[in-house]
N, C-alpha and C. Protein backbone atom coordinates (compact mmCIF):
# COMPACT_ATOMS: atom_id res chain seq x y z
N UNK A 1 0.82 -1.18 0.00
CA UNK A 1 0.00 0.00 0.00
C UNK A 1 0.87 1.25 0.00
N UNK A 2 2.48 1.05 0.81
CA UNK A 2 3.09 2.18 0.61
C UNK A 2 3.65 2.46 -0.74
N UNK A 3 3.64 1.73 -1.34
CA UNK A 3 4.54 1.54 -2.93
C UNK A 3 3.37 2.66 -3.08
N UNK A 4 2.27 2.42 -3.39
CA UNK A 4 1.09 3.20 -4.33
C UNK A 4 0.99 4.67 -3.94
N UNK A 5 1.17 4.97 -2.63
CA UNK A 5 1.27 6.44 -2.02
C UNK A 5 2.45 6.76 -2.42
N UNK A 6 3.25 6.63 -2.86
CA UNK A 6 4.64 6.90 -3.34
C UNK A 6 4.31 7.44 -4.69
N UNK A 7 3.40 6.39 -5.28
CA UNK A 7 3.41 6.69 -7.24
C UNK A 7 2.20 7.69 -6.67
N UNK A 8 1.92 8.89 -6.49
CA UNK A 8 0.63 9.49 -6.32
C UNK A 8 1.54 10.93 -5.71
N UNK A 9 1.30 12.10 -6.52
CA UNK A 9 0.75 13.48 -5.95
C UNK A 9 0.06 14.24 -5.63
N UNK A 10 0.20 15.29 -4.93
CA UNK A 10 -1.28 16.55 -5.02
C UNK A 10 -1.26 17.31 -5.70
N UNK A 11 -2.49 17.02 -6.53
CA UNK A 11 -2.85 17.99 -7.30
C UNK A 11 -3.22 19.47 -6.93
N UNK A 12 -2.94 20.46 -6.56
CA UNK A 12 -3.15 21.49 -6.13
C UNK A 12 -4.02 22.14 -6.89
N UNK A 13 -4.59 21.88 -8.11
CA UNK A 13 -5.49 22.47 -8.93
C UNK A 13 -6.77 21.75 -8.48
N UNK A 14 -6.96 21.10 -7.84
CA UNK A 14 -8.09 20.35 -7.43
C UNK A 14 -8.21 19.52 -5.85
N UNK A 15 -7.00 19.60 -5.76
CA UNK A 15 -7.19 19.39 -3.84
C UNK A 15 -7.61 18.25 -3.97
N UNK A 16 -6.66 17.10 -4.39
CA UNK A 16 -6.55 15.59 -4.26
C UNK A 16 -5.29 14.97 -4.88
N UNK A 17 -5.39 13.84 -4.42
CA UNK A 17 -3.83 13.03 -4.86
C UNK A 17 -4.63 12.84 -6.04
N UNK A 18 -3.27 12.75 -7.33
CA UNK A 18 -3.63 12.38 -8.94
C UNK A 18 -2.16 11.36 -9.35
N UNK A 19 -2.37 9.80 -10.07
CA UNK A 19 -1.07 8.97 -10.08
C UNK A 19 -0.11 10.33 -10.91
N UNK A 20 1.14 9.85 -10.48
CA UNK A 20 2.64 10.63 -11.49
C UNK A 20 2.21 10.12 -12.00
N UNK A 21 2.52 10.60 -13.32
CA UNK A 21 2.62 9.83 -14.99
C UNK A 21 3.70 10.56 -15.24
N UNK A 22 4.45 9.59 -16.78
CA UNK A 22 5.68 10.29 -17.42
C UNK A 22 4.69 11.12 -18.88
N UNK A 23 5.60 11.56 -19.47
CA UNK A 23 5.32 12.76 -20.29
C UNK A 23 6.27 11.86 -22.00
N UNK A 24 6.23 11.11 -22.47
CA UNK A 24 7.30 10.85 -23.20
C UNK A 24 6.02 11.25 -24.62
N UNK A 25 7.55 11.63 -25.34
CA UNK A 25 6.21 12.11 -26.95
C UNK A 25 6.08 10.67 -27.66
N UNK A 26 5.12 11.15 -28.44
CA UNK A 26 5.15 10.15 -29.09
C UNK A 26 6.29 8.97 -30.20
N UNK A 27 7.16 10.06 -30.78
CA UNK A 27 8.42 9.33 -30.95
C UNK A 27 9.33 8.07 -30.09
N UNK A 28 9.29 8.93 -28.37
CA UNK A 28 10.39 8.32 -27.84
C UNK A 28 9.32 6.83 -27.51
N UNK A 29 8.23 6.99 -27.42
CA UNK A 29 7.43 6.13 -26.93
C UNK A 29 7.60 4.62 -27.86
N UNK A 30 7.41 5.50 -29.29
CA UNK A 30 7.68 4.24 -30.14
C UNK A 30 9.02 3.70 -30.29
N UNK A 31 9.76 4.61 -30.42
CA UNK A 31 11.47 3.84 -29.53
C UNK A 31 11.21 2.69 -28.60
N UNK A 32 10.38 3.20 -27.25
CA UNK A 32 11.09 2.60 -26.50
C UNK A 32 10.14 1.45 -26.65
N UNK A 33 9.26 1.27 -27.56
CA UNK A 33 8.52 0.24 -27.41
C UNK A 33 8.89 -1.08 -28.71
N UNK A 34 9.43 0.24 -29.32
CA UNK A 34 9.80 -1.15 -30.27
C UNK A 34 11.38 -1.57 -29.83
N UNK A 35 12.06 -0.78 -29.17
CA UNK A 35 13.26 -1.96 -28.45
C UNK A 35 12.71 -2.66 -27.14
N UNK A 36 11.61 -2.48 -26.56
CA UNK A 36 11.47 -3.54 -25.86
C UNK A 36 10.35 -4.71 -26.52
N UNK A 37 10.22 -4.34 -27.68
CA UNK A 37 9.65 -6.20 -28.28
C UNK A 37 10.81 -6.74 -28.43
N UNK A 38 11.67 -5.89 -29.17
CA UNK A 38 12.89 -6.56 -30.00
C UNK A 38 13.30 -7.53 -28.21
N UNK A 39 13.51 -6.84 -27.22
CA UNK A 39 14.36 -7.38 -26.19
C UNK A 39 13.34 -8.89 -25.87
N UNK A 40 12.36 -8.69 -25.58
CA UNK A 40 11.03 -9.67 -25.57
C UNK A 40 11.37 -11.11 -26.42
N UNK A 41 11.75 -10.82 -28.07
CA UNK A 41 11.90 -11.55 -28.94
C UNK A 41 13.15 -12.16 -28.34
N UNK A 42 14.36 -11.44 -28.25
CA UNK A 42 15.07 -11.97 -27.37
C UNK A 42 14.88 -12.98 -26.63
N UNK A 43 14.24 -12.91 -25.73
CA UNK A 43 14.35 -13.45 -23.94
C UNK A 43 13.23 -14.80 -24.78
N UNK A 44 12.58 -14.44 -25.63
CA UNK A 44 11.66 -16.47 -26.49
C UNK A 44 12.50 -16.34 -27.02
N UNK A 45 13.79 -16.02 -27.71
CA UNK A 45 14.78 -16.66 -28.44
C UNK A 45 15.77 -17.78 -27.25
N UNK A 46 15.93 -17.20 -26.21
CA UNK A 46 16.97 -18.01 -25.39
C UNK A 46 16.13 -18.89 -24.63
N UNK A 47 15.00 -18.59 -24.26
CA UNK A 47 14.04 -19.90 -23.73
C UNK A 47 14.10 -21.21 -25.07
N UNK A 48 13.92 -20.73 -26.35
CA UNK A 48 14.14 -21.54 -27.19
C UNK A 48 15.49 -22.42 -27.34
N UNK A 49 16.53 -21.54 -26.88
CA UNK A 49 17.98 -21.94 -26.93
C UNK A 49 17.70 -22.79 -25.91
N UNK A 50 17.43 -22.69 -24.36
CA UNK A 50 17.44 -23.73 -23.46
C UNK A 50 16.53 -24.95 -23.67
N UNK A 51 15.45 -24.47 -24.50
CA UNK A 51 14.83 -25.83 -24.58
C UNK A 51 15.46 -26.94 -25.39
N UNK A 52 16.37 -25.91 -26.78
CA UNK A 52 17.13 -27.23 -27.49
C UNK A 52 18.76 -27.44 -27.02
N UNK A 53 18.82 -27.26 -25.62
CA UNK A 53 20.00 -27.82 -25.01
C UNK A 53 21.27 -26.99 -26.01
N UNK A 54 20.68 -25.66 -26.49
CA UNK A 54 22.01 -24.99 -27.16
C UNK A 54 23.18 -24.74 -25.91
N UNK A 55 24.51 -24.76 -26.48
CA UNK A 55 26.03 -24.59 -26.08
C UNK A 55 26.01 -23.09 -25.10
N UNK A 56 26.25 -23.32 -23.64
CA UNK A 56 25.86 -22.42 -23.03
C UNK A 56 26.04 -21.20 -23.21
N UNK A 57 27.63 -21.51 -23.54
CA UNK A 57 28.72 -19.85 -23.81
C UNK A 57 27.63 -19.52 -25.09
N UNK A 58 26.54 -20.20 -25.73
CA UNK A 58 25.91 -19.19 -26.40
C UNK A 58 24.70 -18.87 -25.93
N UNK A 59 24.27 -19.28 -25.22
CA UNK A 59 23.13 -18.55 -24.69
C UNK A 59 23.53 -17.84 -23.37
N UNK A 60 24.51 -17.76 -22.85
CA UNK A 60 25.32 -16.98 -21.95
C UNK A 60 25.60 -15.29 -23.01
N UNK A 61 26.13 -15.37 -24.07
CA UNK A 61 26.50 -14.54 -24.84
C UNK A 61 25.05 -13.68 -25.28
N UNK A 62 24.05 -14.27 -25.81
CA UNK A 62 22.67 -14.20 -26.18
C UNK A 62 21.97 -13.34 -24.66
N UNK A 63 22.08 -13.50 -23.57
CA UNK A 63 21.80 -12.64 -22.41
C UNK A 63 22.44 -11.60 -22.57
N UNK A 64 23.82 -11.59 -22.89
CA UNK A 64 24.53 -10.56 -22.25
C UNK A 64 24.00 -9.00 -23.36
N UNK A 65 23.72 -10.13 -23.97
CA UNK A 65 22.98 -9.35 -25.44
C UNK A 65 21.68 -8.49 -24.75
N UNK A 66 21.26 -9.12 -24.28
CA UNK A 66 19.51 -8.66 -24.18
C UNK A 66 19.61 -7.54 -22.82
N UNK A 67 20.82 -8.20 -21.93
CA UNK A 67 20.99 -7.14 -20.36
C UNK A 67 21.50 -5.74 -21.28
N UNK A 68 22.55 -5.84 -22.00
CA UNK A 68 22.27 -4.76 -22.51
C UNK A 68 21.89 -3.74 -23.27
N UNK A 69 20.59 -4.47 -24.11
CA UNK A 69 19.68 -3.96 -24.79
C UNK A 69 18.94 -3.04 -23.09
N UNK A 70 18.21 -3.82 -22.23
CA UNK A 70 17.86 -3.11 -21.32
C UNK A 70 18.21 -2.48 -20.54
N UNK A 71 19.99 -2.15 -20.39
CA UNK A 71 20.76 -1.12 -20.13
C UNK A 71 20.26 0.40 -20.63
N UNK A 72 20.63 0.20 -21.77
CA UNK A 72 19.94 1.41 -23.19
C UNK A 72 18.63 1.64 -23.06
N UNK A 73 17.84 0.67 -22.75
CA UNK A 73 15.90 1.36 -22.70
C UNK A 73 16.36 2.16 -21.57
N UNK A 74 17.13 1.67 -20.06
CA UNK A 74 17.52 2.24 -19.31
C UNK A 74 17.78 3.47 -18.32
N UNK A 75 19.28 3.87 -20.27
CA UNK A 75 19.59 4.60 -19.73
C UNK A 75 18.88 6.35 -20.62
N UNK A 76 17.91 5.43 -21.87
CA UNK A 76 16.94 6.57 -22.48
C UNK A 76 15.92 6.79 -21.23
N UNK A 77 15.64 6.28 -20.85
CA UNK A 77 14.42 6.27 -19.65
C UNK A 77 15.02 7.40 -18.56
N UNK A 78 16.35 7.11 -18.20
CA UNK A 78 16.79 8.07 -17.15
C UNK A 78 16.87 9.64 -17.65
N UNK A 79 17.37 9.69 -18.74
CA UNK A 79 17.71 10.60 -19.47
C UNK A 79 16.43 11.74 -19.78
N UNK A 80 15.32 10.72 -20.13
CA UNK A 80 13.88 12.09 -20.22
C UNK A 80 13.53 12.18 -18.84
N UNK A 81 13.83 11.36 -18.05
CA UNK A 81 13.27 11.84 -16.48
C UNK A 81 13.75 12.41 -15.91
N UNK A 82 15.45 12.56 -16.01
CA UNK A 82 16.55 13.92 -15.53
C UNK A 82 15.61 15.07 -16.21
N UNK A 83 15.69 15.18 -17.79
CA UNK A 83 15.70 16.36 -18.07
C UNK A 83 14.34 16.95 -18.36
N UNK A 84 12.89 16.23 -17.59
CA UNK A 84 11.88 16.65 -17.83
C UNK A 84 11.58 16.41 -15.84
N UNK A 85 10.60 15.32 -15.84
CA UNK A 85 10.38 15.23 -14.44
C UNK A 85 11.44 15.62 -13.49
N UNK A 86 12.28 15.50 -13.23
CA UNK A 86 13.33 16.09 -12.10
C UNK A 86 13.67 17.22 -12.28
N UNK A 87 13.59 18.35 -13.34
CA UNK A 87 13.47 19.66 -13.44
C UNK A 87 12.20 20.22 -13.11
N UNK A 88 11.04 20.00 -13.48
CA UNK A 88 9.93 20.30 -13.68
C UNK A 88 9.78 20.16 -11.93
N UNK A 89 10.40 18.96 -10.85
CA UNK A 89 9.74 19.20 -9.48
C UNK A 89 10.66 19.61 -8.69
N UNK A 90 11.96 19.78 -9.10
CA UNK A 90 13.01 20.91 -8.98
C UNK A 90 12.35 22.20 -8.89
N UNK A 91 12.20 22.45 -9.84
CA UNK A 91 11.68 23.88 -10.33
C UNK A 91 10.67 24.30 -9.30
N UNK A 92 9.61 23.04 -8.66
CA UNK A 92 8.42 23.24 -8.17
C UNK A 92 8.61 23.02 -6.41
N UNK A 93 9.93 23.14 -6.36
CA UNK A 93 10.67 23.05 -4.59
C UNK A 93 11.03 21.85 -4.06
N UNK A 94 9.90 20.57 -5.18
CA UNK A 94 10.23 19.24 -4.48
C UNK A 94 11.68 18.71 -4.45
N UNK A 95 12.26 19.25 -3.45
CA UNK A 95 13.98 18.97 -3.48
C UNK A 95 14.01 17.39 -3.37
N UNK A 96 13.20 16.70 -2.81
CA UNK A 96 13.52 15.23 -2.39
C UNK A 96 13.25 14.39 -3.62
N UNK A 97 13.14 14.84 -4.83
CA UNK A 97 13.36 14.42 -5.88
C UNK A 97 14.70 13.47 -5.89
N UNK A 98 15.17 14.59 -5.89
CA UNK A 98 16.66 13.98 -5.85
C UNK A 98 17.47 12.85 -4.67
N UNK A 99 16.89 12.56 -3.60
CA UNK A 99 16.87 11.33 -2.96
C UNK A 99 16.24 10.04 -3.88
N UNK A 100 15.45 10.30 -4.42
CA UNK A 100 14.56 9.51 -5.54
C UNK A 100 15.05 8.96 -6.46
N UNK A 101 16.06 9.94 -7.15
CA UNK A 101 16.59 9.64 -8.53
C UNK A 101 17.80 8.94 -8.02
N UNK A 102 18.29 8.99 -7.01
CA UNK A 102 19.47 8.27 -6.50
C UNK A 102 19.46 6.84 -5.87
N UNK A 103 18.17 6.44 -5.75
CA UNK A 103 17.66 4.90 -5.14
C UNK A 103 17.70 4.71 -6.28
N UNK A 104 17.05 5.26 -7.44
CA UNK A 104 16.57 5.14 -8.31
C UNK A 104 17.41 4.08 -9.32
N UNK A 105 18.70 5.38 -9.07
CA UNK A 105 20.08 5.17 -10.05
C UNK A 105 20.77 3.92 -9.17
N UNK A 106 20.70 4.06 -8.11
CA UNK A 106 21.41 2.86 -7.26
C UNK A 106 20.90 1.30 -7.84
N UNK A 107 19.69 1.28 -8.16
CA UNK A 107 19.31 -0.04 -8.46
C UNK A 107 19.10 -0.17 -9.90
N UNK A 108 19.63 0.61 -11.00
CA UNK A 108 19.92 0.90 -12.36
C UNK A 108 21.36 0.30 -12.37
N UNK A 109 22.36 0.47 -11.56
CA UNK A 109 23.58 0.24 -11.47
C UNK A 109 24.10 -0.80 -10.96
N UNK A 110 23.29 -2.12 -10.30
CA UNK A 110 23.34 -3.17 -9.38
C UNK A 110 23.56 -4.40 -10.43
């Protein structure tokens, strides 16, 4: 229940909590959606590899592939949320943003 009070602000234009949402245009959206099928296709490509008992060092290699395909959705993801959401509640006093973006980044980096 605390996770959900976390994803939720006040709306001050209406005097109630409203969920965060991200802001991405429509471009980056289709980016990021068509590298995460591609990564998807991936991850049934190596279930396929394990089912036909393929040579590990290649489906070892075939991950390392796909971890860092989702590095890159990643590190586009961090990148519009630095320079849109974390300015935008910067701007708006919420300093503890930035405690946020740093758990954030901590478990981006693990």
């Amino acid at each position: 229940m605390e996770d959900q009070a976390s994803d939720r602000e006040h709306d001050p234009h209406c005097g109630q909590e409203t969920a965060r949402r991200s802001h991405h245009s429509d471009k980056t959206k289709a980016n990021l959606m068509t590298r995460l099928n591609r990564i998807e296709g991936q991850i049934r490509g190596v279930k396929g590899m394990i089912e036909k008992d393929t040579y590990c060092d290649d489906v070892l290699n075939q991950i390392a592939a796909i971890q860092s395909a989702l590095n890159s959705v990643g590190k586009l993801l961090l990148e519009g949320h630095m320079k849109s959401c974390v300015v935008e509640r910067i701007q708006a006093g919420e300093h503890d943003v930035i405690d946020e973006l740093l758990v954030t980044v901590n478990k981006l980096m693990k």
